[in-house]
N, C-alpha and C. Protein backbone atom coordinates (compact mmCIF):
# COMPACT_ATOMS: atom_id res chain seq x y z
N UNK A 1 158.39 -76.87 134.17
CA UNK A 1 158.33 -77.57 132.89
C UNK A 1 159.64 -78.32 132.66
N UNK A 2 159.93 -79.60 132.45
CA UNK A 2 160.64 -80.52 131.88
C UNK A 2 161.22 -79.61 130.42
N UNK A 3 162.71 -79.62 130.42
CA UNK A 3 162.78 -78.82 129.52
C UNK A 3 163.81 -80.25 128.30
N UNK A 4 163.84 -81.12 129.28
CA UNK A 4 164.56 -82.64 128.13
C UNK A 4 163.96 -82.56 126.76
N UNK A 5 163.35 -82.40 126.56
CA UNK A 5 162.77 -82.36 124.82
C UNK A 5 162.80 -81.41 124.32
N UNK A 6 162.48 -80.24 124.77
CA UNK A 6 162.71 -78.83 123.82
C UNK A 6 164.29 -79.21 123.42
N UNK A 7 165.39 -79.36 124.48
CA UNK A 7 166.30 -79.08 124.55
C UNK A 7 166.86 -80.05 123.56
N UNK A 8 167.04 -81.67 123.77
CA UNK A 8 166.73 -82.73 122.47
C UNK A 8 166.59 -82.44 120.99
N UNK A 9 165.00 -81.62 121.17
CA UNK A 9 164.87 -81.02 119.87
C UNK A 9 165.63 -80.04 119.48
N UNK A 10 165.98 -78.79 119.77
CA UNK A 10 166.83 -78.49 119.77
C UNK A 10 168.30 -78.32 119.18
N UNK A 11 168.44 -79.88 119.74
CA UNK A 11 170.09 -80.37 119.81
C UNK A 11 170.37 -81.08 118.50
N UNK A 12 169.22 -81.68 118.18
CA UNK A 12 168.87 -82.51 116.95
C UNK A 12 169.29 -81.68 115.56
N UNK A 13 168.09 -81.23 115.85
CA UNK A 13 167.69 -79.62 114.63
C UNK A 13 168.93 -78.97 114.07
N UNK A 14 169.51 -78.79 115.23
CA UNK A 14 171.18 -78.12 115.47
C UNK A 14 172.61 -78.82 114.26
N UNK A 15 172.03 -80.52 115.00
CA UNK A 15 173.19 -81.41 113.96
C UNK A 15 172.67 -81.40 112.80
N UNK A 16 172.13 -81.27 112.68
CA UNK A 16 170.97 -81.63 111.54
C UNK A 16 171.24 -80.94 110.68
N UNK A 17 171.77 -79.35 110.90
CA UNK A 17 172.03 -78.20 110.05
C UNK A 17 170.82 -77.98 108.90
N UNK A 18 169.59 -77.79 109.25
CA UNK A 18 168.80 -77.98 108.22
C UNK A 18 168.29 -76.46 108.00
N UNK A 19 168.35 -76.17 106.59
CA UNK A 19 168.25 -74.86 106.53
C UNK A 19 166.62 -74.09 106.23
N UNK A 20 165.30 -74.90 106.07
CA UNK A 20 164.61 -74.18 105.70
C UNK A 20 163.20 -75.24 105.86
N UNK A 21 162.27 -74.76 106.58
CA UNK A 21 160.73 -75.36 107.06
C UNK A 21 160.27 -75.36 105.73
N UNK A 22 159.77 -76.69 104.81
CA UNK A 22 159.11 -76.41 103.83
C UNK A 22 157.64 -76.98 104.09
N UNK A 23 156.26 -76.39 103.94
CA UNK A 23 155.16 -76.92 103.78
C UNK A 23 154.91 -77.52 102.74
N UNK A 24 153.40 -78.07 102.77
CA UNK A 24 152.88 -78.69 101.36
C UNK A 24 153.14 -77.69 100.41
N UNK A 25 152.69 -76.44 100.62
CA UNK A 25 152.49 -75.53 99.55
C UNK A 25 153.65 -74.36 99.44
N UNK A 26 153.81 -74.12 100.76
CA UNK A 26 155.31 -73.07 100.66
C UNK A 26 156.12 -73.33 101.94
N UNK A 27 157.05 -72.33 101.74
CA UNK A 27 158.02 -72.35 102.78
C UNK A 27 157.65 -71.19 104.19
N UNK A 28 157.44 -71.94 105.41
CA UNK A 28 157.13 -71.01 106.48
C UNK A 28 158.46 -70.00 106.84
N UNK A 29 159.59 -70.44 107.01
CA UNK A 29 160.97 -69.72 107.63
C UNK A 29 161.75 -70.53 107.76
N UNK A 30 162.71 -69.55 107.49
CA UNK A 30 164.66 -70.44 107.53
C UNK A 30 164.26 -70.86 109.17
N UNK A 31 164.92 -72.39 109.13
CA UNK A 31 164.88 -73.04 110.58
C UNK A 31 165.21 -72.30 111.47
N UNK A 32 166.28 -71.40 111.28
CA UNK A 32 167.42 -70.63 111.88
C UNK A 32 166.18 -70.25 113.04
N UNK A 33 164.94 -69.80 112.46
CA UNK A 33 164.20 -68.75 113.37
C UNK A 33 163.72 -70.01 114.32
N UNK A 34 163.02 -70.83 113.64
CA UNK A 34 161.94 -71.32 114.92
C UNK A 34 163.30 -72.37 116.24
N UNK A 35 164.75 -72.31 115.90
CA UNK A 35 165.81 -72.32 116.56
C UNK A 35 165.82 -71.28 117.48
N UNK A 36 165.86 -70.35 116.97
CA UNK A 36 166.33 -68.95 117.67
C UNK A 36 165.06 -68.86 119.35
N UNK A 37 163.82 -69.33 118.85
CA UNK A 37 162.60 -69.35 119.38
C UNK A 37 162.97 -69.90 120.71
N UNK A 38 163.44 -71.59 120.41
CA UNK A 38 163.23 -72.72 121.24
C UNK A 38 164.33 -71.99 122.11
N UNK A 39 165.54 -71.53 121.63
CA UNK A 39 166.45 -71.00 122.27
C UNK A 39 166.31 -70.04 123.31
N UNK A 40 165.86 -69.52 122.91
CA UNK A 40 165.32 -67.78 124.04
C UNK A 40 164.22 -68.96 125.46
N UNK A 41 163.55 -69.49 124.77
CA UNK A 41 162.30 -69.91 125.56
C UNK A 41 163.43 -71.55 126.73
N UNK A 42 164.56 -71.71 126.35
CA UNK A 42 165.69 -72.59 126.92
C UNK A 42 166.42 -71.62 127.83
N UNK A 43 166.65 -70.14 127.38
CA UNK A 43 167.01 -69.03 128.19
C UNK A 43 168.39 -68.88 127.60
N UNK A 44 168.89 -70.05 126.79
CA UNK A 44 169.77 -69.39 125.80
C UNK A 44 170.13 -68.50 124.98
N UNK A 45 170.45 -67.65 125.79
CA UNK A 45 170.51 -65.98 124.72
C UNK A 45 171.68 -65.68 123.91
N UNK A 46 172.75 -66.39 124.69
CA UNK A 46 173.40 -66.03 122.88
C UNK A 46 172.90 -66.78 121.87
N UNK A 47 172.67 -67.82 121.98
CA UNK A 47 172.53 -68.95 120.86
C UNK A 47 171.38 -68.41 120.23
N UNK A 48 170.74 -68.02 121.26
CA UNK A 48 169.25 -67.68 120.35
C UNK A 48 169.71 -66.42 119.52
N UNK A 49 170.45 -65.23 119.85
CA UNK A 49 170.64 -64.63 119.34
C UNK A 49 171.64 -64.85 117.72
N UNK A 50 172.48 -65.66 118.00
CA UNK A 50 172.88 -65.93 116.72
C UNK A 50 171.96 -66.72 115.78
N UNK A 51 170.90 -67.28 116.15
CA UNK A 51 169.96 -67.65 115.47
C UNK A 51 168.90 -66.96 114.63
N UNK A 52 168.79 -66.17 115.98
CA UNK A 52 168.16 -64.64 114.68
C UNK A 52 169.03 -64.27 113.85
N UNK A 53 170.14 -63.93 113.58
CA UNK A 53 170.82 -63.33 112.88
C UNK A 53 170.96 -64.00 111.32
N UNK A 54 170.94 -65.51 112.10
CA UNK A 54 171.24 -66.15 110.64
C UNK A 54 170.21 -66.03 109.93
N UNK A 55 168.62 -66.33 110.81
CA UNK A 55 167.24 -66.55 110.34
C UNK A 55 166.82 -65.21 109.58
N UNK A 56 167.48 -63.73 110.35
CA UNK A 56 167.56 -62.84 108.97
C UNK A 56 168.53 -62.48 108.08
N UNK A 57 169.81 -63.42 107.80
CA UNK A 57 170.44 -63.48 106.54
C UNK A 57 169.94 -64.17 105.91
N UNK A 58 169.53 -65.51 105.90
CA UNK A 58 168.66 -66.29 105.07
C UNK A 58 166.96 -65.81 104.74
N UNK A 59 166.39 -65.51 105.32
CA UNK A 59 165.14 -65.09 104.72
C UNK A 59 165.29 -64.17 103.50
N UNK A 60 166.24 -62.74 104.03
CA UNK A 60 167.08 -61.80 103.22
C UNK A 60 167.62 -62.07 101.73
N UNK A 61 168.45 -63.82 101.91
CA UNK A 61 169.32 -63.51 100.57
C UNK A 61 167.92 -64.75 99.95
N UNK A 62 167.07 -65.39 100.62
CA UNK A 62 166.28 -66.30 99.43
C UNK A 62 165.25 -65.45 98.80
N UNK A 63 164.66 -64.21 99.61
CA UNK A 63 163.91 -63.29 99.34
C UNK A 63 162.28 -63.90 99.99
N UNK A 64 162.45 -64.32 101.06
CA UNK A 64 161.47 -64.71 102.05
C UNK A 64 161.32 -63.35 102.49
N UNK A 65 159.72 -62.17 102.19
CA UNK A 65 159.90 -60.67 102.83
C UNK A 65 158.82 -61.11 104.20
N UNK A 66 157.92 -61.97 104.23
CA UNK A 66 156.90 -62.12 105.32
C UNK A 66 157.99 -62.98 106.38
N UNK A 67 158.50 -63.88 106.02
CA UNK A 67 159.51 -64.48 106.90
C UNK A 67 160.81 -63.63 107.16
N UNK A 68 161.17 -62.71 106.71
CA UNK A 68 162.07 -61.99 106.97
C UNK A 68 161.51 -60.21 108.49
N UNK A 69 160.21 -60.28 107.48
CA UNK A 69 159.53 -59.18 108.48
C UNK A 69 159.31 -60.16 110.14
N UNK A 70 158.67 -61.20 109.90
CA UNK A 70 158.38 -61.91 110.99
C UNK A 70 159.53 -62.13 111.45
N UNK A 71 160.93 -62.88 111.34
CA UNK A 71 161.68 -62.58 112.43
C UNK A 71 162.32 -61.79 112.46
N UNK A 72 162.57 -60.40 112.10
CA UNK A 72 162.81 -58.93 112.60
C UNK A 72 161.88 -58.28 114.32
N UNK A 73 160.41 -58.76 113.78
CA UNK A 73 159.89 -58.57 114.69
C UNK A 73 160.17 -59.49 115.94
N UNK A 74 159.81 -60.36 115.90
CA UNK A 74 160.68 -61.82 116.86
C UNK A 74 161.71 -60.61 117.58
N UNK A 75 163.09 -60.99 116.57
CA UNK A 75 164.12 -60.86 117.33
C UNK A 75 164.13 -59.22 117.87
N UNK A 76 163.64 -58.37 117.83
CA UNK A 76 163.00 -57.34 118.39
C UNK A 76 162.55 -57.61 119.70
N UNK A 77 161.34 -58.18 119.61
CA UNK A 77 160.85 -58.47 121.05
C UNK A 77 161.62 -59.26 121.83
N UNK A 78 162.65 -60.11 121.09
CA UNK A 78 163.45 -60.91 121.97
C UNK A 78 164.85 -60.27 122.99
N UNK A 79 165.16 -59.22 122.44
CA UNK A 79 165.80 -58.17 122.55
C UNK A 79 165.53 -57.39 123.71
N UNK A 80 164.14 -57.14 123.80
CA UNK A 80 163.96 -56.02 124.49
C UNK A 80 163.49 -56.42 125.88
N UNK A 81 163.19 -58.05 126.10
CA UNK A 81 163.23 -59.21 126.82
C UNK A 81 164.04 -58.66 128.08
């Protein structure tokens, strides 16, 4: 797999500093996570790992509990990787 665009995206997302996926109707998760994602799946493990971390301080202090449970679990399985 061509990894030029994950990685792009990525890199973008990154400058971008953007803190939070909003839908039409609600908010899916602090970016931090679906970062942390692209990261692990790039094989970047620290980065990804500091990405979880942030993705559960921010879910934590906005009071996101389904986005906060969801990347607990994430970074769990990413962990045990």
């Amino acid at each position: 797999m061509d990894s030029a665009r994950p990685r792009a995206a990525h890199d973008v997302a990154g400058l971008l500093r953007i803190d939070a996926a909003i839908g039409p109707v609600l908010a899916y998760s602090a970016v931090p996570f679906a970062l942390a994602r692209l990261s692990a799946v790039l094989g970047m493990r620290d980065e990804a790992a500091r990405f979880y971390e942030k993705a559960l301080e921010m879910n934590s202090r906005i009071g996101m509990r389904q986005a906060l449970a969801r990347t607990r679990v994430a970074y769990a399985e990413f962990l045990m990787e």
